[in-house]
Protein backbone atom coordinates (compact mmCIF):
# COMPACT_ATOMS: atom_id res chain seq x y z
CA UNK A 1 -8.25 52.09 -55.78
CA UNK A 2 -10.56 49.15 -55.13
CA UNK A 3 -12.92 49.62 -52.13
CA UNK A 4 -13.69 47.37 -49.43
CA UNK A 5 -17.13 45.43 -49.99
CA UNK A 6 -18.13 45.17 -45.98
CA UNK A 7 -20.68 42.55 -47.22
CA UNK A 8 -17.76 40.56 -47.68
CA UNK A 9 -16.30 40.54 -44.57
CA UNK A 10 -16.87 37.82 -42.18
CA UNK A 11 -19.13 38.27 -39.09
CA UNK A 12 -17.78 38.22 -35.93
CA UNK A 13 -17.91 35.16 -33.80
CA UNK A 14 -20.04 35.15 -30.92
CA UNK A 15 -17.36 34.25 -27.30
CA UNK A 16 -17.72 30.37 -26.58
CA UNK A 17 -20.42 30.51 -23.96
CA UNK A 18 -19.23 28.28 -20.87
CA UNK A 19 -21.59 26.17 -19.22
CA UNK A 20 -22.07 23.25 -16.55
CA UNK A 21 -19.01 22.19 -14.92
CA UNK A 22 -16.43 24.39 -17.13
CA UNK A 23 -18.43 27.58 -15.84
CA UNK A 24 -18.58 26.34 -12.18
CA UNK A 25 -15.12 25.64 -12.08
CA UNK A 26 -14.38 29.28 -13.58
CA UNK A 27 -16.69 30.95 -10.77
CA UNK A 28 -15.15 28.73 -8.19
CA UNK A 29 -11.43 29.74 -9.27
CA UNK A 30 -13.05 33.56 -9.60
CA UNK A 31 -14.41 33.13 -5.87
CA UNK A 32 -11.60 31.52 -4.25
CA UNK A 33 -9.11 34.41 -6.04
CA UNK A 34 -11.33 37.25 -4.95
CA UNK A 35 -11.02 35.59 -0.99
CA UNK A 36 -7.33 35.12 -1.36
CA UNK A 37 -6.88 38.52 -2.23
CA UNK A 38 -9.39 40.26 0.00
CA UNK A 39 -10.84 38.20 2.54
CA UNK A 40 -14.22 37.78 3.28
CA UNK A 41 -14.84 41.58 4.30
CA UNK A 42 -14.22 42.84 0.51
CA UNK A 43 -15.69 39.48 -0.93
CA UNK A 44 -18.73 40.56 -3.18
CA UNK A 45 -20.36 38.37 -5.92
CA UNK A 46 -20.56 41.14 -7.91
CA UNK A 47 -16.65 40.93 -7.88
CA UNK A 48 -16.80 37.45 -8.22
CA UNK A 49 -19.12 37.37 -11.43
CA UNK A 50 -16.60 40.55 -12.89
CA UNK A 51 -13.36 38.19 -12.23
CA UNK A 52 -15.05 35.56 -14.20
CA UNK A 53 -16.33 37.28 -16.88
CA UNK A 54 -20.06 36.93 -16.13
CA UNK A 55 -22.84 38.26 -14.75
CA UNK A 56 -24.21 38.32 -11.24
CA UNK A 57 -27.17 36.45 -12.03
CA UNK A 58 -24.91 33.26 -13.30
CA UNK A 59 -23.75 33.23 -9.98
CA UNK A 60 -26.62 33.76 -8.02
CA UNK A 61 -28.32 30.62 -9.93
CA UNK A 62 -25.76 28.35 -8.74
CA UNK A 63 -25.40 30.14 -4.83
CA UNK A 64 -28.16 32.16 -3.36
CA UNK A 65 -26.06 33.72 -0.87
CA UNK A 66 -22.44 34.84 -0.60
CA UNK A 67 -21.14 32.39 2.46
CA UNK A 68 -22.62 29.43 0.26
CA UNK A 69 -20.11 30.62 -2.69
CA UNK A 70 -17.81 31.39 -0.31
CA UNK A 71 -17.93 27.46 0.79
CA UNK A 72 -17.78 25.88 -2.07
CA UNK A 73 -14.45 27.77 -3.11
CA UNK A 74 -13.32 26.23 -0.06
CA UNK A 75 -14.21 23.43 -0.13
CA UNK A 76 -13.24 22.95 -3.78
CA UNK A 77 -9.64 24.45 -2.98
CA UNK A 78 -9.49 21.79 -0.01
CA UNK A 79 -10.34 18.80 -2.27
CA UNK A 80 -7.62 19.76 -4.53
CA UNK A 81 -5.22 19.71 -1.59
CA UNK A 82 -5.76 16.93 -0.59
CA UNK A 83 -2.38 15.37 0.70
CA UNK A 84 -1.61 11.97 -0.75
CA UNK A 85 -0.88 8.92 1.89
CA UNK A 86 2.81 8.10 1.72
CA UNK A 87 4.06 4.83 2.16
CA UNK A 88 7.77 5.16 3.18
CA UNK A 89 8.10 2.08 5.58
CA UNK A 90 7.98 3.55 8.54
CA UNK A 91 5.87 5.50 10.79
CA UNK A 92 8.18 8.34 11.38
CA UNK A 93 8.88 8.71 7.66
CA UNK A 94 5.27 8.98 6.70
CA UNK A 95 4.50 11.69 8.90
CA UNK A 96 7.58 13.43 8.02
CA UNK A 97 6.41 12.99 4.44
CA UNK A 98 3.03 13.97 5.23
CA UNK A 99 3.73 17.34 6.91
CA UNK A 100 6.35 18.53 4.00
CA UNK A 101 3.83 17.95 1.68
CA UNK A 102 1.33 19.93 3.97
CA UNK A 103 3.94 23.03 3.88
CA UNK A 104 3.42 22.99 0.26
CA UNK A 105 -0.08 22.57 -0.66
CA UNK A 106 -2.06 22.81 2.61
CA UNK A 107 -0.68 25.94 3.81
CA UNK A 108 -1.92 28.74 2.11
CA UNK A 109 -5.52 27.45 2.81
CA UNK A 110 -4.88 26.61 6.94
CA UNK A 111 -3.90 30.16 6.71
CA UNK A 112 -6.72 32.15 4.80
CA UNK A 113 -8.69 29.96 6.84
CA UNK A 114 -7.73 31.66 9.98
CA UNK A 115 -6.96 34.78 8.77
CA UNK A 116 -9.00 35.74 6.11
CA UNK A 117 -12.14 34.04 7.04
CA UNK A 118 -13.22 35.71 10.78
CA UNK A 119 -16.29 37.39 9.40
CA UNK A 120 -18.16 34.65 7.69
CA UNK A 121 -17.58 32.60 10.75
CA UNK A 122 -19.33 35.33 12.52
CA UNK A 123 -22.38 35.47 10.00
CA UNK A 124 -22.65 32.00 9.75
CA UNK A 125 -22.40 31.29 13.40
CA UNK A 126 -19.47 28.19 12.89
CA UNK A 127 -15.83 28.08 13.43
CA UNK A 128 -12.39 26.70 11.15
CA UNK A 129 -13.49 23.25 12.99
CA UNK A 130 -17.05 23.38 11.80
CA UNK A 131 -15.90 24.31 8.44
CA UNK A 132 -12.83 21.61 7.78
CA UNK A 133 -15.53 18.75 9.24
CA UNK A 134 -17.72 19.79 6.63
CA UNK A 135 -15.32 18.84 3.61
CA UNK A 136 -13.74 16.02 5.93
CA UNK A 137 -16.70 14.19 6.62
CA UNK A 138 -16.50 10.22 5.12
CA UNK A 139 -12.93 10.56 4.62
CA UNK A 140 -10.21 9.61 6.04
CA UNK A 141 -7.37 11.18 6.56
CA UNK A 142 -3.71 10.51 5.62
CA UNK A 143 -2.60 10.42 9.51
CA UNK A 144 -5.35 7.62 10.21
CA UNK A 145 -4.02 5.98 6.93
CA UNK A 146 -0.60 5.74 8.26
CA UNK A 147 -1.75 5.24 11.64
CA UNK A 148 -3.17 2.46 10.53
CA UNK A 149 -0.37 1.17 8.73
CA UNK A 150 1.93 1.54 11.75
CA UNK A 151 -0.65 -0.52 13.81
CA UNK A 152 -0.38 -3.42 11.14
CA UNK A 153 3.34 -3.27 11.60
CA UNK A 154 3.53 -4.09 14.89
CA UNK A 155 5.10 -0.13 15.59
CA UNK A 156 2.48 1.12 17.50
CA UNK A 157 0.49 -0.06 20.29
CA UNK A 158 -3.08 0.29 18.84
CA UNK A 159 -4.58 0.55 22.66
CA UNK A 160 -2.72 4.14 23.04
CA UNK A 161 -4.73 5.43 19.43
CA UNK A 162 -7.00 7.64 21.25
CA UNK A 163 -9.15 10.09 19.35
CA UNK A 164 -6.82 12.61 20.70
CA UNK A 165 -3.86 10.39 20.33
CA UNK A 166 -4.40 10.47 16.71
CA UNK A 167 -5.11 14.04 16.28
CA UNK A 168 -2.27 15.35 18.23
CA UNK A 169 0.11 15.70 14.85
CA UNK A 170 -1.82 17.76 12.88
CA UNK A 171 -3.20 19.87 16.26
CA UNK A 172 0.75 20.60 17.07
CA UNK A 173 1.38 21.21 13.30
CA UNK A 174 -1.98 23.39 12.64
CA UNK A 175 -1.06 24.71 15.90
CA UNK A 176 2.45 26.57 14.73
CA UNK A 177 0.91 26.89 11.09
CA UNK A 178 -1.52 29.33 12.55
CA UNK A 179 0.41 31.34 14.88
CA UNK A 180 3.12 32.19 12.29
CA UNK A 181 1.10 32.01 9.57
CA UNK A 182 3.83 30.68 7.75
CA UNK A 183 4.76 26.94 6.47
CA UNK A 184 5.91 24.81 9.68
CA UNK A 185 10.02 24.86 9.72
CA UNK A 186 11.83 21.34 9.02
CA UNK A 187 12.95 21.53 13.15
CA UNK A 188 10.02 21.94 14.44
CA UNK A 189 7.77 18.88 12.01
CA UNK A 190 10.64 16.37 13.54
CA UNK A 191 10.60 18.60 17.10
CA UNK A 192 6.46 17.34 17.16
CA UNK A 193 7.03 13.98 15.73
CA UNK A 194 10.39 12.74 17.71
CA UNK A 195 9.44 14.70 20.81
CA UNK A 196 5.78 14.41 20.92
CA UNK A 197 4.17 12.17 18.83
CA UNK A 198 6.07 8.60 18.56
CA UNK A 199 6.84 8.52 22.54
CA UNK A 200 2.93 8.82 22.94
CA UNK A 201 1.95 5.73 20.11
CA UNK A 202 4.75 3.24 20.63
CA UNK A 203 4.38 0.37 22.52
């Protein structure tokens, strides 16, 4: 019987060690799993660091406190749904196309925004408005886009565009998001748009 000569055997490869953006993106994906699943009352970074296969400390050098790791998951979950600006020739069809769209990537975060975020507004004194400013700052958003499109086209009168004007589709739509907690229904996107929306911006 020949025996095994351990000094022959290969040593063991140390784990790839992730770092910079690769690791960042892992805690982020930990943090914002962790929220999803438990909401900001049973939101630790110690369960954070565990779901990403790390150690407090990695966290903690990135984040000094747990509503600034709770933010950046947001915010880095909200950048990735962002909703793209359609362009299907008319103003009605964009917003249509903009609020289906919503129902599929926008909706899960609307709603663990309202529902799963109460106590860190509490600790850190701001509100869901506070918080979607934040990550909406310099932008702008698809409605304007289309908004603006509409104006170009002659199919809106550009002296109704109010600041509230303008934000009265995605109120009405972030409106029944919230309150069912459940994707807006087909009826009810053209109920806001036919109904609500169009007789307020056309000429």
């Amino acid at each position: 019987m020949t025996l095994k000569d351990d000094s022959q055997e290969a040593e063991p490869q140390p784990a790839s060690r992730r770092r910079g953006a690769e690791l960042e993106s892992a805690l982020l994906d930990a943090a914002w799993d962790e929220l999803s699943e438990k909401g900001y009352d049973g939101f630790t970074i110690e369960s954070v660091a565990e779901r990403a296969h790390t150690s407090r400390a990695v966290v903690y050098r990135r984040w000094a406190s747990k509503p600034e790791v709770v933010t950046a998951a947001v915010g880095r979950w909200a950048s990735r749904a962002q909703v793209d600006v359609p362009d299907t020739g008319s103003l009605r069809g964009d917003l249509l196309a903009i609020f289906r769209r919503a129902n599929a990537t926008r909706a899960p975060y609307a709603m663990l925004m309202s529902a799963r975020l109460g106590a860190y507004y509490a600790e850190t004194g701001t509100s869901f408005a506070d918080l979607r400013e934040t990550f909406l700052s310099g932008r702008t958003s698809a409605i304007d886009a289309v908004l603006d499109r509409a104006v170009a086209r002659g199919e809106v009168d550009p002296v109704k565009l109010t600041p509230r004007v303008r934000g009265v589709a995605f109120d009405l739509y972030r409106h029944e998001l919230l309150m069912t907690l459940k994707p807006v229904p087909e009826d009810v996107i053209e109920s806001i748009i036919d109904e609500v929306v169009l007789p307020l911006m056309r000429a």
